[in-house]
Protein backbone atom coordinates (compact mmCIF):
# COMPACT_ATOMS: atom_id res chain seq x y z
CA UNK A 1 -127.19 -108.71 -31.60
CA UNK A 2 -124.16 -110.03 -33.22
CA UNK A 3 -122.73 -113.31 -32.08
CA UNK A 4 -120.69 -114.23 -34.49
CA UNK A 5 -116.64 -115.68 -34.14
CA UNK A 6 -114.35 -113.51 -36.66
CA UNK A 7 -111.90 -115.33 -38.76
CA UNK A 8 -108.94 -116.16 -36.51
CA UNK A 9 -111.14 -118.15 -34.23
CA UNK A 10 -112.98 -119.84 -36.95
CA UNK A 11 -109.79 -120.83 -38.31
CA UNK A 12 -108.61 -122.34 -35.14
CA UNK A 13 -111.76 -124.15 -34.81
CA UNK A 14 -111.29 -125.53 -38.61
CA UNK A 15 -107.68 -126.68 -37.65
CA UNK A 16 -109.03 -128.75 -34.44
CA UNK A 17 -111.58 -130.52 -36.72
CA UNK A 18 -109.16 -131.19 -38.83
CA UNK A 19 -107.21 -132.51 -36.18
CA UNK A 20 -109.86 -134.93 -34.87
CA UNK A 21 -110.82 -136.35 -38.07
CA UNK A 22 -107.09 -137.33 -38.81
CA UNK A 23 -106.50 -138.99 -35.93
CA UNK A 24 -107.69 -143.00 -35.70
CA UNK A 25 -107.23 -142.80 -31.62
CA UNK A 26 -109.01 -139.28 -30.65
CA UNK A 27 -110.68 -138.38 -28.06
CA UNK A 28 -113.84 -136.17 -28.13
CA UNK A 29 -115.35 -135.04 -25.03
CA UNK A 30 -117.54 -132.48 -23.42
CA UNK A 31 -117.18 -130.80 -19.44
CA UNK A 32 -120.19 -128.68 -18.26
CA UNK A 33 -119.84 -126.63 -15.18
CA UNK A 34 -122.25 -124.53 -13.08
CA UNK A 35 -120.44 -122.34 -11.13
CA UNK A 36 -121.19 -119.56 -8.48
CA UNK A 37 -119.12 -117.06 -10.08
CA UNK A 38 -116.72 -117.00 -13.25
CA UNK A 39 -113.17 -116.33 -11.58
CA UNK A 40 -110.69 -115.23 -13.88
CA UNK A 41 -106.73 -114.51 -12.08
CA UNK A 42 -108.61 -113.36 -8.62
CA UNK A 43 -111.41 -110.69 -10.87
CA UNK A 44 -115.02 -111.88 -11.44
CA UNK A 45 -116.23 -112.09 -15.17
CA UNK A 46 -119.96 -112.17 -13.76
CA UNK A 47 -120.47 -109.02 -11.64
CA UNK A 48 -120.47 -112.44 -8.33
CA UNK A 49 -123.12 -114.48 -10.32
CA UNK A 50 -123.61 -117.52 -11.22
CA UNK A 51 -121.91 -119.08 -14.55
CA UNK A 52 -122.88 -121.47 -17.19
CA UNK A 53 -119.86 -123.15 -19.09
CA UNK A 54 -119.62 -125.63 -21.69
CA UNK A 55 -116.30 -127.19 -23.73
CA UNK A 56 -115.62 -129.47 -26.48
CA UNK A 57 -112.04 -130.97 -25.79
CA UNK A 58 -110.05 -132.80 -28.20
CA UNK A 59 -107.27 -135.09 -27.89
CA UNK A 60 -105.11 -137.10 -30.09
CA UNK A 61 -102.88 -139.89 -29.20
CA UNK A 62 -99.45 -137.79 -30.43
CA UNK A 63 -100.27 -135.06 -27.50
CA UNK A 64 -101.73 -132.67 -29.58
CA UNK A 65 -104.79 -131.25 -28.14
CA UNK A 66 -107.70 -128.56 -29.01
CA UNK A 67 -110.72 -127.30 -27.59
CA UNK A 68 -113.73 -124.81 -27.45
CA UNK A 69 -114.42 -123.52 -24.51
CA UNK A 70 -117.37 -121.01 -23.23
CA UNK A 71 -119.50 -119.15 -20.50
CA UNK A 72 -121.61 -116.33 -19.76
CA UNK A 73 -119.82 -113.13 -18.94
CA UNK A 74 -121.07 -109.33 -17.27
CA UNK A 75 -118.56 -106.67 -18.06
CA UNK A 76 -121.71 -104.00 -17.19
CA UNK A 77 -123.28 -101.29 -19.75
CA UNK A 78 -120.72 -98.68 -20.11
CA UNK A 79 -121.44 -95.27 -20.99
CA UNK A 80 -119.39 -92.10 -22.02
CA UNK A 81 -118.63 -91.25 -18.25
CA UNK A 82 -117.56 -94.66 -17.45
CA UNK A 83 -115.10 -95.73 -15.77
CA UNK A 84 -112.58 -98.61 -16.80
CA UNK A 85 -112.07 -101.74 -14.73
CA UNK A 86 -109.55 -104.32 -15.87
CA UNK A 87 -109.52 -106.41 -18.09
CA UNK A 88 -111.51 -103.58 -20.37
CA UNK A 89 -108.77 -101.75 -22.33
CA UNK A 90 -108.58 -97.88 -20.22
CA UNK A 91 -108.48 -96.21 -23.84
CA UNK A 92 -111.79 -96.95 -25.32
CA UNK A 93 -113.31 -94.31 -27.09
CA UNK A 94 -117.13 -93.53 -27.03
CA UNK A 95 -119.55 -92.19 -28.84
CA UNK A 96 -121.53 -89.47 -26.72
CA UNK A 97 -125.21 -90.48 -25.50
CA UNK A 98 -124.51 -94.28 -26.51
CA UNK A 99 -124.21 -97.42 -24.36
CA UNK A 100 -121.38 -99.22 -26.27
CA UNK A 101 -120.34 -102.03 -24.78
CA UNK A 102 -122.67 -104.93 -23.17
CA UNK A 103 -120.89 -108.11 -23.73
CA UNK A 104 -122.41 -111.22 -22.45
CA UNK A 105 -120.58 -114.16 -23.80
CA UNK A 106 -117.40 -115.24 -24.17
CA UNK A 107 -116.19 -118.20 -26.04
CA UNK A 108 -111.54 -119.32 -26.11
CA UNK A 109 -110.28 -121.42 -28.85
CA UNK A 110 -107.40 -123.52 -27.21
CA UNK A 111 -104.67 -125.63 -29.34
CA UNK A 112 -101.74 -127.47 -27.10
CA UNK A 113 -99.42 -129.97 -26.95
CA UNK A 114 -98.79 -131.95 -23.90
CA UNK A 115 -96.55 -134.84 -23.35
CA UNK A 116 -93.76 -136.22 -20.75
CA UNK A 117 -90.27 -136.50 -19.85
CA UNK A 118 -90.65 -139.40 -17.24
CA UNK A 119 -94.04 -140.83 -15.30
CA UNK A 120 -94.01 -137.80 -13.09
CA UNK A 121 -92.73 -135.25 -14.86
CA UNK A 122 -94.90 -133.75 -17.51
CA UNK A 123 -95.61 -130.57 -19.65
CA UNK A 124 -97.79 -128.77 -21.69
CA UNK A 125 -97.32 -125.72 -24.31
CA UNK A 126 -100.27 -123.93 -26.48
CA UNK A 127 -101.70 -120.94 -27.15
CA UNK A 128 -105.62 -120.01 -26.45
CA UNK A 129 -107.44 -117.57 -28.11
CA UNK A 130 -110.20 -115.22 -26.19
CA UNK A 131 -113.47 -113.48 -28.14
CA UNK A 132 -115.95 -111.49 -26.51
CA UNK A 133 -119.80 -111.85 -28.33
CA UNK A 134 -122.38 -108.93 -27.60
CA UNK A 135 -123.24 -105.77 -28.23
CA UNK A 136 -119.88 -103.23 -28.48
CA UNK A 137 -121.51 -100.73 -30.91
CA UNK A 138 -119.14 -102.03 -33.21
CA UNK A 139 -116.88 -99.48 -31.84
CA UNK A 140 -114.70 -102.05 -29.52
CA UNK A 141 -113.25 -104.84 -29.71
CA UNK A 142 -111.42 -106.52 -26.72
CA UNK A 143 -110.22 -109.92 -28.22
CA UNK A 144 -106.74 -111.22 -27.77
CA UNK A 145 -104.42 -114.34 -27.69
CA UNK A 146 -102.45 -115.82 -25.11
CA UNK A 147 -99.02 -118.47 -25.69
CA UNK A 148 -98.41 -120.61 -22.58
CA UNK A 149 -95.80 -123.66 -21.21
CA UNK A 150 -96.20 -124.93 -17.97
CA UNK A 151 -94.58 -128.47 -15.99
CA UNK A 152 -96.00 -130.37 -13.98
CA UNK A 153 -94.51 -132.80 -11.15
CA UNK A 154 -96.79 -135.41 -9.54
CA UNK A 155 -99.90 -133.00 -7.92
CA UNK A 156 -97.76 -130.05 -8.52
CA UNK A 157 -98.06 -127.90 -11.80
CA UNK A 158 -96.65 -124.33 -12.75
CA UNK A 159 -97.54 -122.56 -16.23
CA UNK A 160 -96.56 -119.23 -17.24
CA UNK A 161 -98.76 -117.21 -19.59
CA UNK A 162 -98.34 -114.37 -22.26
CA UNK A 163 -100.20 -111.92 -24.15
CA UNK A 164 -98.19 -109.35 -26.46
CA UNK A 165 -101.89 -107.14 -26.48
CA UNK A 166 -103.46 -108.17 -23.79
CA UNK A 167 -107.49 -107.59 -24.17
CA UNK A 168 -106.31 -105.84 -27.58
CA UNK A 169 -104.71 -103.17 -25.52
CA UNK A 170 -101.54 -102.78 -27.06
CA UNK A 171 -100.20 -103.54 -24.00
CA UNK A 172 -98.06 -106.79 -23.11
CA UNK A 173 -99.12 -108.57 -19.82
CA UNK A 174 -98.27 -111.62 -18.31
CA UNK A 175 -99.23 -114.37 -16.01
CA UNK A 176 -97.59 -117.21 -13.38
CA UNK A 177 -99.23 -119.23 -11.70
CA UNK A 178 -98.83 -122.78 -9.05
CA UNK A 179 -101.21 -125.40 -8.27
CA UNK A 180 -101.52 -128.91 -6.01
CA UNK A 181 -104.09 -130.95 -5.76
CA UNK A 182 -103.13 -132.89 -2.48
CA UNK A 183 -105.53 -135.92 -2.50
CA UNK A 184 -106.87 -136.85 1.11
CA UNK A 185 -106.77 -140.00 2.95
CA UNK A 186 -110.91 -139.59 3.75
CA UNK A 187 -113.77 -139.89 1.84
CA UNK A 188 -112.33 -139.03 -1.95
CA UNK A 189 -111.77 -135.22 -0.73
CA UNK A 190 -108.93 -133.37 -1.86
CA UNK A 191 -107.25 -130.54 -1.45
CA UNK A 192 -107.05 -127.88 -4.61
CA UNK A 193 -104.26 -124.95 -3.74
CA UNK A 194 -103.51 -122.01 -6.56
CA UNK A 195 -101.39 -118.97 -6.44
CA UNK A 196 -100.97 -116.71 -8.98
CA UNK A 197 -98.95 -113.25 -10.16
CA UNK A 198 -100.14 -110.97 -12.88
CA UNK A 199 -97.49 -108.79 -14.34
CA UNK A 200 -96.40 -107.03 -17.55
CA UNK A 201 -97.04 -103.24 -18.72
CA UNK A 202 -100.64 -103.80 -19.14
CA UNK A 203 -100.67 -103.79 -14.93
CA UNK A 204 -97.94 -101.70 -14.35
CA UNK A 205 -99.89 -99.09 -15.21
CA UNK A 206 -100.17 -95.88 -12.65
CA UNK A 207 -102.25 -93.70 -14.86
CA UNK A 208 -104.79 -95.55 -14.91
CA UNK A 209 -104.61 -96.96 -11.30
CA UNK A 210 -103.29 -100.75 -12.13
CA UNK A 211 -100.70 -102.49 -10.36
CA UNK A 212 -99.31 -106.10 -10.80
CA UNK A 213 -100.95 -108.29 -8.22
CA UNK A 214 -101.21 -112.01 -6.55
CA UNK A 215 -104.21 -114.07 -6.41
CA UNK A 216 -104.29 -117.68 -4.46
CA UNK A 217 -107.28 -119.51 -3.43
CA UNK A 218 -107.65 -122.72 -1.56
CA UNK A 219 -110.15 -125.46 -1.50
CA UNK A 220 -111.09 -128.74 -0.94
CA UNK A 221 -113.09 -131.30 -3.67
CA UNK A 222 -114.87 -134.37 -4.14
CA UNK A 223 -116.26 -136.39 -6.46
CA UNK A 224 -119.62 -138.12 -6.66
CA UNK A 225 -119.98 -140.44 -9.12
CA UNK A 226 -120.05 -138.40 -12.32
CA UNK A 227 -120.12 -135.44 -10.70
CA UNK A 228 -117.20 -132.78 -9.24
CA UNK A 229 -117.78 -130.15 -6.62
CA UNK A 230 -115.29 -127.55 -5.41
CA UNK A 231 -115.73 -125.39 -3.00
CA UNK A 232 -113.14 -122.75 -2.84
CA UNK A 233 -111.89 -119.51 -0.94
CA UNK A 234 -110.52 -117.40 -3.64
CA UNK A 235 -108.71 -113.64 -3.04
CA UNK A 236 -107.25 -111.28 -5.36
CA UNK A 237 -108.02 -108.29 -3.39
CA UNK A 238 -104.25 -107.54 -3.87
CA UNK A 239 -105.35 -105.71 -6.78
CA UNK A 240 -106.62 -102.70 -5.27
CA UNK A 241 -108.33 -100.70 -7.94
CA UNK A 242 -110.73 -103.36 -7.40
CA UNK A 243 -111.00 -104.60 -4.46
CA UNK A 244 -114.77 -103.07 -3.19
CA UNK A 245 -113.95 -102.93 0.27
CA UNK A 246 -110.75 -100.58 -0.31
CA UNK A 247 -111.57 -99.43 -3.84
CA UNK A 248 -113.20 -95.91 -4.74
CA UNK A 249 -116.07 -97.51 -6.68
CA UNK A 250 -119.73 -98.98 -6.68
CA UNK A 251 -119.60 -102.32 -6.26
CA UNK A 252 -122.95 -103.14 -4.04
CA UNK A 253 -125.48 -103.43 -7.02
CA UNK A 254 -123.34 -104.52 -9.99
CA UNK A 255 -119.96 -105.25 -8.86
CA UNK A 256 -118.64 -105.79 -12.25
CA UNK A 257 -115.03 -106.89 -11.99
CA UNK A 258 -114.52 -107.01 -8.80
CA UNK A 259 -111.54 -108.81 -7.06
CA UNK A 260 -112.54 -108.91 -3.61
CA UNK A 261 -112.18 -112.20 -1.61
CA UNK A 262 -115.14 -113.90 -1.91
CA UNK A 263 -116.63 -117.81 -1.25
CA UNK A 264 -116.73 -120.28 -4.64
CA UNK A 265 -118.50 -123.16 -5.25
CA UNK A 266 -118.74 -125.51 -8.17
CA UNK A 267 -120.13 -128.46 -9.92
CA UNK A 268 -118.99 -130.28 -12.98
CA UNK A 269 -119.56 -133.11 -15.04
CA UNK A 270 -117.38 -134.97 -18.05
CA UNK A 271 -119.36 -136.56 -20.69
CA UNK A 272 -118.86 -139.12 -22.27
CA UNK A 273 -120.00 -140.72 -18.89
CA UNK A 274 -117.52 -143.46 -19.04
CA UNK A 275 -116.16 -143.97 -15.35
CA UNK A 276 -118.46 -146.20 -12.78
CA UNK A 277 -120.57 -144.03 -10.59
């Protein structure tokens, strides 16, 4: 099996290097998370199970920041007779009597810039960069880039996100999304509130059964010591195609995509471990 970046995201990943090593007062750090299911916009990247993920984040005194970012992924074995699920492009073509695609990891290049207009107000601009590693047969390919800008106000934040060929569909799509995190007045907990709108003529898209959508979720967090736990209720059943309790499809022993509502939990750690426990 093939696992290896093609050039645009090694040349993003040569730029942040560069980056670092210019800059006297950069930060280098590392965030693992072990997570009960790898949400993406209210659809599951892991068929409901668990995910690994790992990042190296940079960040240089200017603002300027870039990162690596990666987890395990199950977008199923598709064969000829397949049907397509979002975010899979609907216009694959296969070859007959072949399983083409079984992609398993995914890895996004990130490069940003984030400063702020007064001690409250704050906002952040990039672009991140999304590659799929497996097994496609070398027949697909599903990689893409997305620009963003968000704000954010105290523990409120907004950030809008676009993609002129979204999963190399040759389709535009976009996506806005809110968030607080309303801290608590007991025991460190938190409260971590997200809603979100996919739109643009990827979704809009009746011949293939797509529709834009909302997804939200709400939950409540807590540190302990160098560790962070989430536990969330997250729901983007709006989109229908795949929601398995309304859609027409099998989603009881590999529910690959699906955007049912569904319980989340979480744990993360930061490293360098520099904060007192």
């Amino acid at each position: 099996m093939q696992l290896a970046m093609n050039s645009r995201l090694a040349g993003i990943g040569i730029a942040a290097l560069a980056l670092a090593s210019g800059a006297a007062q950069a930060e280098l750090s590392s965030t693992v998370t072990i997570a009960s299911d790898y949400d993406f916009r209210g659809i599951t990247q892991t068929a409901l199970d668990p995910a690994f993920q790992a990042s190296l984040d940079w960040s240089g005194e200017s603002g300027v920041y870039a990162g690596l970012w990666g987890s395990n992924i199950d977008f199923g074995t598709y064969e000829p007779s397949a049907q397509y699920i979002p975010p899979l492009p609907p216009d694959v073509e296969f070859v007959p009597g072949e399983e083409d695609i079984d992609l398993n990891v995914e890895v996004d290049a990130i490069l940003g810039y984030a400063g702020s207009f007064t001690d409250d107000l704050g906002y952040d601009v990039g672009a991140t960069y999304y590659k799929y590693l497996g097994d496609n047969n070398g027949e697909t390919d599903f990689d893409y880039t997305e620009v963003y800008a968000g704000i954010s106000y105290k523990i409120l934040s907004t950030k809008v996100w676009y993609s002129w060929d979204f999963s190399n569909s040759g389709d535009s799509a976009w996506y806005a999304e809110a968030n607080g995190d309303i801290p608590l007045p007991w025991w460190d907990l938190g409260v971590a509130l997200h809603a979100g709108y996919n739109g643009g003529n990827y979704w809009d898209d009746a011949e293939n059964d797509l529709s834009e959508f909302y997804d939200y979720s709400v939950g409540i967090t807590r540190s302990f010591g160098h560790f962070d736990v989430a536990v969330k209720y997250i729901d983007g059943s709006d989109l229908k195609e795949s929601d398995c309790s309304r859609a027409s499809i099998e989603c009881g022993g590999d529910p690959v995509f699906s955007s049912e509502a569904k319980a989340f939990v979480s744990i993360s750690s930061t490293f360098p471990w520099t904060k007192k426990e």
